[in-house]
PDB file of N, CA and C in Angstrom:
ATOM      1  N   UNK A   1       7.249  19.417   1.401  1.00  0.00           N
ATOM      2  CA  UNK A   1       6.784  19.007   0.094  1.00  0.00           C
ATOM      3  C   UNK A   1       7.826  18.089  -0.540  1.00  0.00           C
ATOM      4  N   UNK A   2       7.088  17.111  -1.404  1.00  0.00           N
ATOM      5  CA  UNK A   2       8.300  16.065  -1.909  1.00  0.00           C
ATOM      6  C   UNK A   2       8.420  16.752  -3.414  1.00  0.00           C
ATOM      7  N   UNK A   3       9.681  16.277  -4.050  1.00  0.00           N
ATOM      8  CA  UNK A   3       9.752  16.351  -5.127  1.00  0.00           C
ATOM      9  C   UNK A   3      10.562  15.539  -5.655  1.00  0.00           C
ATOM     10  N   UNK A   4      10.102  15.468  -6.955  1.00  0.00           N
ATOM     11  CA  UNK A   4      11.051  14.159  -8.014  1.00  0.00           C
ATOM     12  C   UNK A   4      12.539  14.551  -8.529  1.00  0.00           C
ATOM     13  N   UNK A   5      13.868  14.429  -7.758  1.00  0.00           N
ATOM     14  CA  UNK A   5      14.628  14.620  -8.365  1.00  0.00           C
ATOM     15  C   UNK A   5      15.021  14.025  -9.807  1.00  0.00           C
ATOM     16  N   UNK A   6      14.329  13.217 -10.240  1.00  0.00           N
ATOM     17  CA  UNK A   6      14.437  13.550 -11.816  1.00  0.00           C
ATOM     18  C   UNK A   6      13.987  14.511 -12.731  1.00  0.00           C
ATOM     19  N   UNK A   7      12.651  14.931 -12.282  1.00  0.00           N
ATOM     20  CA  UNK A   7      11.851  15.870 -12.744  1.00  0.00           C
ATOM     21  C   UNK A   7      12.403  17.200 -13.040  1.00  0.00           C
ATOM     22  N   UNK A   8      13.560  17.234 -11.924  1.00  0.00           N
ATOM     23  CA  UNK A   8      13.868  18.687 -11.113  1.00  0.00           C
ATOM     24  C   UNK A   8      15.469  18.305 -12.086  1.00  0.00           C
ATOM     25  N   UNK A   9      15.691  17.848 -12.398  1.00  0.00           N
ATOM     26  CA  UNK A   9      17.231  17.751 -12.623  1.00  0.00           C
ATOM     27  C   UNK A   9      18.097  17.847 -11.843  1.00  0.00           C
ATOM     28  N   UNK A  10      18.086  16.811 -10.711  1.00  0.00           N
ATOM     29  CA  UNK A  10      18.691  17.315  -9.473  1.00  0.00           C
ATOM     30  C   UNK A  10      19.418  15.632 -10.007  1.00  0.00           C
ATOM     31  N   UNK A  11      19.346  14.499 -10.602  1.00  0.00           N
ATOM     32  CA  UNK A  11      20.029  13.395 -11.130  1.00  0.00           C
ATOM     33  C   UNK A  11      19.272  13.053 -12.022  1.00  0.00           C
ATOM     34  N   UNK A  12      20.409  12.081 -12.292  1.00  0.00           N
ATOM     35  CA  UNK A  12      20.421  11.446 -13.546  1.00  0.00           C
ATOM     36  C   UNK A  12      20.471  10.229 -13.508  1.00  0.00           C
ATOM     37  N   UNK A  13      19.634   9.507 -14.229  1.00  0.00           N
ATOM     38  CA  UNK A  13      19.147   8.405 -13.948  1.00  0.00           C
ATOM     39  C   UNK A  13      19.231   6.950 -15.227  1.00  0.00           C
ATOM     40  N   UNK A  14      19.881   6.035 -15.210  1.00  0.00           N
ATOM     41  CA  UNK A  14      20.551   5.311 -16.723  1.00  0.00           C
ATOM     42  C   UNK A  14      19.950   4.092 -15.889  1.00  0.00           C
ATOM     43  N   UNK A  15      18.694   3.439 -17.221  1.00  0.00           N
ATOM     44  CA  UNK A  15      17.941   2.112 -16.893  1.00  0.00           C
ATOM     45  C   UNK A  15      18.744   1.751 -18.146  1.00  0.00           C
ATOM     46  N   UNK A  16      18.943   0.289 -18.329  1.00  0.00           N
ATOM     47  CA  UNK A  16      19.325  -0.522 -19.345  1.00  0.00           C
ATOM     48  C   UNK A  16      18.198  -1.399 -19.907  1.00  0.00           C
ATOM     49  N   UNK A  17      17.880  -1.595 -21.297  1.00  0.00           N
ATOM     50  CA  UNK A  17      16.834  -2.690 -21.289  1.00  0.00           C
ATOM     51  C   UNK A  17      17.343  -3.759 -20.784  1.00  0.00           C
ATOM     52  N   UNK A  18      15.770  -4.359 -20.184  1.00  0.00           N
ATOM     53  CA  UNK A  18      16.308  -6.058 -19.709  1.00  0.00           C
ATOM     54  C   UNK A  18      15.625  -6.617 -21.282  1.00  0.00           C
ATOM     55  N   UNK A  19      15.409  -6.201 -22.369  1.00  0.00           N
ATOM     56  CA  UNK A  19      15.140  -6.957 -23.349  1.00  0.00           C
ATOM     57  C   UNK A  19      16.233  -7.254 -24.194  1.00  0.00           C
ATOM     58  N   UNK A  20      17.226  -6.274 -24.668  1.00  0.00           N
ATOM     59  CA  UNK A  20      18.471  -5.868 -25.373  1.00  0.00           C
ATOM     60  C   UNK A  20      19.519  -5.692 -24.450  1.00  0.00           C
ATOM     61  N   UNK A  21      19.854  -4.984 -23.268  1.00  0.00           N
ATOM     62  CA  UNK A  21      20.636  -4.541 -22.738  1.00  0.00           C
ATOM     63  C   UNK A  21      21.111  -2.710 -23.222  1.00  0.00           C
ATOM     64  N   UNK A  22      20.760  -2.312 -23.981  1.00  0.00           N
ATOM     65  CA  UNK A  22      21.000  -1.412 -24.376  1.00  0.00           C
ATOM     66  C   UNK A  22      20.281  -0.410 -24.018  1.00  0.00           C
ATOM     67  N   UNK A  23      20.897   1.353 -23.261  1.00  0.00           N
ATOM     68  CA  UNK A  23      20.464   1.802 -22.906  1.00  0.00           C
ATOM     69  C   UNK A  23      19.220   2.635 -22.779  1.00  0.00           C
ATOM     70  N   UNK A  24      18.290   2.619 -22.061  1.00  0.00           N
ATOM     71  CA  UNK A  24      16.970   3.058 -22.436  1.00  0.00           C
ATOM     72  C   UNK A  24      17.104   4.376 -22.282  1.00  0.00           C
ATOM     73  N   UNK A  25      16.398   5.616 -23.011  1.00  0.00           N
ATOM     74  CA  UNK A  25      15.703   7.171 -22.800  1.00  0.00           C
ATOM     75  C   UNK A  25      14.262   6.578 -21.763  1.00  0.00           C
ATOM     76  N   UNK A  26      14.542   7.744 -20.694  1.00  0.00           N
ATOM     77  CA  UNK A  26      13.695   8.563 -19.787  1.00  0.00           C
ATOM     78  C   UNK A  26      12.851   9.424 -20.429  1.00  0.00           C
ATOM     79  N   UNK A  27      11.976   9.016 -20.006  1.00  0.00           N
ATOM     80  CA  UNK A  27      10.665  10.310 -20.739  1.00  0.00           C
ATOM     81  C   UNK A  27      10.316  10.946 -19.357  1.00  0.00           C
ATOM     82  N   UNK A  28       8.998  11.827 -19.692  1.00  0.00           N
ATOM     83  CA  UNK A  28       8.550  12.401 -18.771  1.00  0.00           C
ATOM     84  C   UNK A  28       7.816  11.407 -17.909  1.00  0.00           C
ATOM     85  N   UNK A  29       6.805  11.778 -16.711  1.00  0.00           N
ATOM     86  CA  UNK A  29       6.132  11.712 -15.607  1.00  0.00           C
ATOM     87  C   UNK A  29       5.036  10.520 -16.202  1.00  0.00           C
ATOM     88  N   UNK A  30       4.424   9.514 -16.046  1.00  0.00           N
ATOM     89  CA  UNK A  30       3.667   9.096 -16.917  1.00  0.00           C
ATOM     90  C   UNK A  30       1.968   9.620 -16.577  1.00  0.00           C
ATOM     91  N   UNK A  31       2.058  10.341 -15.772  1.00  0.00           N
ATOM     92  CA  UNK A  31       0.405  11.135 -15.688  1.00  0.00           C
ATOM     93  C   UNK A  31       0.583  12.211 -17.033  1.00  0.00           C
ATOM     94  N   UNK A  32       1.997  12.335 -17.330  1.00  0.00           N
ATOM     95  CA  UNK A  32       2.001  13.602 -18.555  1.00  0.00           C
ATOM     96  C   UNK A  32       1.110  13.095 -19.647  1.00  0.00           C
ATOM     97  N   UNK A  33       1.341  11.468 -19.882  1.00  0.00           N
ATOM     98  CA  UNK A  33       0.660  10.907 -21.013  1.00  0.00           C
ATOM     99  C   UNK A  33      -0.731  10.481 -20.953  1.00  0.00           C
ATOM    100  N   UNK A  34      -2.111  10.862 -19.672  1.00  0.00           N
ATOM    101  CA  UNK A  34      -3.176  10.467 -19.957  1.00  0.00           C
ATOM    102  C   UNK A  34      -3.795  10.578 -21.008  1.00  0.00           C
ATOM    103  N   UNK A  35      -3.659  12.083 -21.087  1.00  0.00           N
ATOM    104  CA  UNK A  35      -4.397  12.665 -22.254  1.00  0.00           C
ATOM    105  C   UNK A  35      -3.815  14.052 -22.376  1.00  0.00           C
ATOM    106  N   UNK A  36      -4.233  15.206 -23.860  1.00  0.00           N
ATOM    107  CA  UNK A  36      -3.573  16.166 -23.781  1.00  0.00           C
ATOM    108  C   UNK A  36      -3.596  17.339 -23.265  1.00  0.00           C
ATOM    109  N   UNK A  37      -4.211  17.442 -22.064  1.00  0.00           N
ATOM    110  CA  UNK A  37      -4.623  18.241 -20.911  1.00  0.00           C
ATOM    111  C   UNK A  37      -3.884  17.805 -19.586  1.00  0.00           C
ATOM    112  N   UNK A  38      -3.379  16.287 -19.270  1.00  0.00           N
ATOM    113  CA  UNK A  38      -2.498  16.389 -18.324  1.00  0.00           C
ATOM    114  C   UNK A  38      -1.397  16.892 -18.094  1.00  0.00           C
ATOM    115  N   UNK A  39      -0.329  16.866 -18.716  1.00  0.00           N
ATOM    116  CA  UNK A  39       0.636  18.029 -18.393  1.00  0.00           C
ATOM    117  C   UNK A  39       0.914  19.124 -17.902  1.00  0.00           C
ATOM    118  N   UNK A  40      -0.911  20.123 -17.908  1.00  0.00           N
ATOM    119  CA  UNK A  40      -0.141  21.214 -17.477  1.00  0.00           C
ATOM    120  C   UNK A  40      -1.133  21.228 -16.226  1.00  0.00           C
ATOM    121  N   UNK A  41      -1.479  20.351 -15.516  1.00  0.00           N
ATOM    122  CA  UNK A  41      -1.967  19.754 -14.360  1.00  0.00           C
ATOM    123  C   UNK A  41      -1.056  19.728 -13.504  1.00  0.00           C
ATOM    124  N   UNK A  42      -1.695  20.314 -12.172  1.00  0.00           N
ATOM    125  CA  UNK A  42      -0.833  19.871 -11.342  1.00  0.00           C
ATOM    126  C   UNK A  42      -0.200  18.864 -10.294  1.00  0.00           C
ATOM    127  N   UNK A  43       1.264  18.676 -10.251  1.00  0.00           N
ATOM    128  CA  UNK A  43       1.148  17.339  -9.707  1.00  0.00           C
ATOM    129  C   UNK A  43       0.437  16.786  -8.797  1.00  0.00           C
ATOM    130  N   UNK A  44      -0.276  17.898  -7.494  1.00  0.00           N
ATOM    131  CA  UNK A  44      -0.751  16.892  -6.542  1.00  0.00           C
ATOM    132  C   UNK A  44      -2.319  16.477  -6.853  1.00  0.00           C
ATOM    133  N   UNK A  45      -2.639  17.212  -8.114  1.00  0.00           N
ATOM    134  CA  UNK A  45      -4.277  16.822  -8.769  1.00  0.00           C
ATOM    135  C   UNK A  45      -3.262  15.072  -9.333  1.00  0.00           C
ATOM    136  N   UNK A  46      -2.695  15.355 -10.423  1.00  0.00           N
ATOM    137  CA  UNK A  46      -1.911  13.822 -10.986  1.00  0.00           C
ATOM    138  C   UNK A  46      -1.640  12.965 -10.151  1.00  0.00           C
ATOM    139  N   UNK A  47      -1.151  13.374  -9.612  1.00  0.00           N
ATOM    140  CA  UNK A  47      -0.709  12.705  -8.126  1.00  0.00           C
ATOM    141  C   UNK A  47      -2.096  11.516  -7.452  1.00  0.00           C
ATOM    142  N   UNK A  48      -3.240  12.190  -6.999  1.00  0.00           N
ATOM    143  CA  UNK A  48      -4.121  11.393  -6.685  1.00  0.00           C
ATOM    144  C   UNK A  48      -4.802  10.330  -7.208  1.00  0.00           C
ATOM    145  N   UNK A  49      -4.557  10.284  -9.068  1.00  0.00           N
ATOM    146  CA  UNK A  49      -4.585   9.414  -9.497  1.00  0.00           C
ATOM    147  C   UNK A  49      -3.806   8.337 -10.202  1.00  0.00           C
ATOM    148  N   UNK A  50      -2.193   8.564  -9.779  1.00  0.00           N
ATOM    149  CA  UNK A  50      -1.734   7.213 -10.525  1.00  0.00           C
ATOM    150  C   UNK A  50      -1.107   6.095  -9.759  1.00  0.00           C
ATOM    151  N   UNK A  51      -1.821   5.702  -9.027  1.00  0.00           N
ATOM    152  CA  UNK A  51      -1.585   4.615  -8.108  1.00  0.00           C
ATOM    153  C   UNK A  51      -0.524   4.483  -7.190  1.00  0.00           C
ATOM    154  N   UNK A  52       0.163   5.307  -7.523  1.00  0.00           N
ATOM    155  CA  UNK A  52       1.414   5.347  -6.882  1.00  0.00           C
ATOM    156  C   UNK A  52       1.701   5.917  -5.472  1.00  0.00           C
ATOM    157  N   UNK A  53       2.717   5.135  -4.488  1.00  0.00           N
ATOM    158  CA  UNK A  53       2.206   6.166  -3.010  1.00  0.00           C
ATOM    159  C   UNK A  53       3.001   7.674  -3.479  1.00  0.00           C
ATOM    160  N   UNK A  54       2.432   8.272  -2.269  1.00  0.00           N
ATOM    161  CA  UNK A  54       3.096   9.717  -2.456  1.00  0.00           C
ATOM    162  C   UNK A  54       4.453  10.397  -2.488  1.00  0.00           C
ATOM    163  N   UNK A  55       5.367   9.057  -2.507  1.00  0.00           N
ATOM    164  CA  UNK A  55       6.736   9.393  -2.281  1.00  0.00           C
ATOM    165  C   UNK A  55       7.166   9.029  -3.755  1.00  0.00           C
ATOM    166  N   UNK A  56       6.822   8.671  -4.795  1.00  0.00           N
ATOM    167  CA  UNK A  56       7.181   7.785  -5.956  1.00  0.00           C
ATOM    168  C   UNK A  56       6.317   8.314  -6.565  1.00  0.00           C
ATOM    169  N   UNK A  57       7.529   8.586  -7.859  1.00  0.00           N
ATOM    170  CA  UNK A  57       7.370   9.089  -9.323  1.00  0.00           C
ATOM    171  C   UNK A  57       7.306   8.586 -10.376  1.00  0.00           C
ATOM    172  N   UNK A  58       6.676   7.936 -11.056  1.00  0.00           N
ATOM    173  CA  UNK A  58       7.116   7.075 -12.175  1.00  0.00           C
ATOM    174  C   UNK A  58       7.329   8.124 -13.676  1.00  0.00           C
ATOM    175  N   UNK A  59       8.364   6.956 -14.055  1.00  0.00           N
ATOM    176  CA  UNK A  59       8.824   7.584 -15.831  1.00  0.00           C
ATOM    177  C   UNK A  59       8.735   6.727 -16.823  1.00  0.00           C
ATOM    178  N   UNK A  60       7.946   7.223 -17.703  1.00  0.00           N
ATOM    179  CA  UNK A  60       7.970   6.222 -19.182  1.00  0.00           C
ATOM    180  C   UNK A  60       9.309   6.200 -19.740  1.00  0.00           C
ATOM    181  N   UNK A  61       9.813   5.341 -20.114  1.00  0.00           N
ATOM    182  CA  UNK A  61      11.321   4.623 -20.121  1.00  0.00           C
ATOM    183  C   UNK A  61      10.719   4.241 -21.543  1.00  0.00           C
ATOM    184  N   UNK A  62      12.132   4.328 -22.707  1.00  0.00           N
ATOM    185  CA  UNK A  62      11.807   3.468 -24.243  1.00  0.00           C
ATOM    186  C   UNK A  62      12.940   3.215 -24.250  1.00  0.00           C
ATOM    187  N   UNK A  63      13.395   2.037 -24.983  1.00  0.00           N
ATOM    188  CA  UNK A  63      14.491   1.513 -26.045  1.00  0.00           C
ATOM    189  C   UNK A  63      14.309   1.906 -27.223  1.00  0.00           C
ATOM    190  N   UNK A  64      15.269   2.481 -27.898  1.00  0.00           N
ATOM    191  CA  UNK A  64      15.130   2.748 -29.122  1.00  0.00           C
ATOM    192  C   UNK A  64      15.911   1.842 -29.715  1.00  0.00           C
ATOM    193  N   UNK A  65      16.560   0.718 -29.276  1.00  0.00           N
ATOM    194  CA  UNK A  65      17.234  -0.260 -29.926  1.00  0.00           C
ATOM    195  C   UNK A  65      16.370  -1.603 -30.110  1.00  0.00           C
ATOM    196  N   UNK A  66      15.769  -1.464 -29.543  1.00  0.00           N
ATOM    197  CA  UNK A  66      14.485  -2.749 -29.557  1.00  0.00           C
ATOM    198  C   UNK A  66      12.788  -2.271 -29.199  1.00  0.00           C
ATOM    199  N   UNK A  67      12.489  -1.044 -28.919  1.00  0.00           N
ATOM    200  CA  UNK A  67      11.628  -0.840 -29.002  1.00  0.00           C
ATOM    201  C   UNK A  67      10.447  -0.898 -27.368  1.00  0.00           C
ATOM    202  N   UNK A  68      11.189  -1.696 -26.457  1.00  0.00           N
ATOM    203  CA  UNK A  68      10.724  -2.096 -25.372  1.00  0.00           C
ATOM    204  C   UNK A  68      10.543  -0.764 -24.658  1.00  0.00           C
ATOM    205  N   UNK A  69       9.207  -0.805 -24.053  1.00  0.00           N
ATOM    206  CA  UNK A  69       8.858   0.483 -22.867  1.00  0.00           C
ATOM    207  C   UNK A  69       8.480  -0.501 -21.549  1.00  0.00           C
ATOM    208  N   UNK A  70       8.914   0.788 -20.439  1.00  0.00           N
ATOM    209  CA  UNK A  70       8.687   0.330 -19.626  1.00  0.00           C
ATOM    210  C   UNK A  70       8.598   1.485 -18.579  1.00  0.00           C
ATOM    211  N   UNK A  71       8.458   1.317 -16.942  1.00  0.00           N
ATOM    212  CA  UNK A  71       8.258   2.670 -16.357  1.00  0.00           C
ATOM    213  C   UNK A  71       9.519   2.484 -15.038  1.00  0.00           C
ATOM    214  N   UNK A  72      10.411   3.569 -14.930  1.00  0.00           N
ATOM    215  CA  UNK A  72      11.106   3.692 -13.842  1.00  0.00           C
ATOM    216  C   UNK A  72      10.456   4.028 -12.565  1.00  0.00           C
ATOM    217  N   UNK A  73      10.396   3.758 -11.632  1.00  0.00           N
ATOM    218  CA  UNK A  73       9.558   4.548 -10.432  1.00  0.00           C
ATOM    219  C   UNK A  73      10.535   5.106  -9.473  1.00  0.00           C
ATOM    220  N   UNK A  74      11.120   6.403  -9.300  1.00  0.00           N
ATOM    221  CA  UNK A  74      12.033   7.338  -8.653  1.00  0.00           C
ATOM    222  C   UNK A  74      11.538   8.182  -7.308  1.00  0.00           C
ATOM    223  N   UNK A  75      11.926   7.506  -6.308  1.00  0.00           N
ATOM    224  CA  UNK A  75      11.793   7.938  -5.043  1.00  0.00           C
ATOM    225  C   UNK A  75      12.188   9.735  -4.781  1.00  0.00           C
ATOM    226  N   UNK A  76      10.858  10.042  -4.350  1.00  0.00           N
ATOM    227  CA  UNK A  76      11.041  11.625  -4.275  1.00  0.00           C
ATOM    228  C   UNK A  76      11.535  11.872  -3.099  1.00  0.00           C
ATOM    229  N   UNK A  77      11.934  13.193  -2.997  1.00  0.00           N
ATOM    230  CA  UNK A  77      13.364  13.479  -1.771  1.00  0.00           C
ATOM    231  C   UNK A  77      12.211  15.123  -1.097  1.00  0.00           C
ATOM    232  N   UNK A  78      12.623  15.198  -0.475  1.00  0.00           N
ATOM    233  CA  UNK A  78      11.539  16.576   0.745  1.00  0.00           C
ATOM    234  C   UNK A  78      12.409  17.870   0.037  1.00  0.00           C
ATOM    235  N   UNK A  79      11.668  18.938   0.333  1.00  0.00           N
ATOM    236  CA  UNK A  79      12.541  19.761  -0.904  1.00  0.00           C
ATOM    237  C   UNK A  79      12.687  20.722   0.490  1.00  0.00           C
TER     238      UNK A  79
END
């Protein structure tokens, strides 16, 4: 089984904006944000729908210095 070492707190992970340069916050999983019933879904139901292959996690990423979002995509590791 794969899993997202970000998810898991297994690392830590520092994107910079490319709009500001200034460091962006990591959010959660972005299937968390379909609607307010995804979250407590499970990943391999989420999983089948966010385009992503099965090894890759994506994260909603914000600047709070400029406001810019964007999504990290974090290669999952075999647990």
């Amino acid at each position: 089984m794969n899993i997202c070492p970000l998810c898991n707190g297994l690392m830590e992970y520092t994107k910079y904006c490319p709009r500001c340069g200034e460091k962006m916050e990591i959010y959660d999983r972005v299937e968390n944000y379909y609607d307010d019933y995804s979250p407590y879904l499970s990943y391999e139901l989420t999983d089948l729908n966010d385009g992503d292959p099965s090894n890759i996690c994506s994260h909603v990423c914000y600047c709070k210095n400029c406001g810019n979002q964007g999504i990290v995509s974090i290669k999952n590791i075999r647990e």
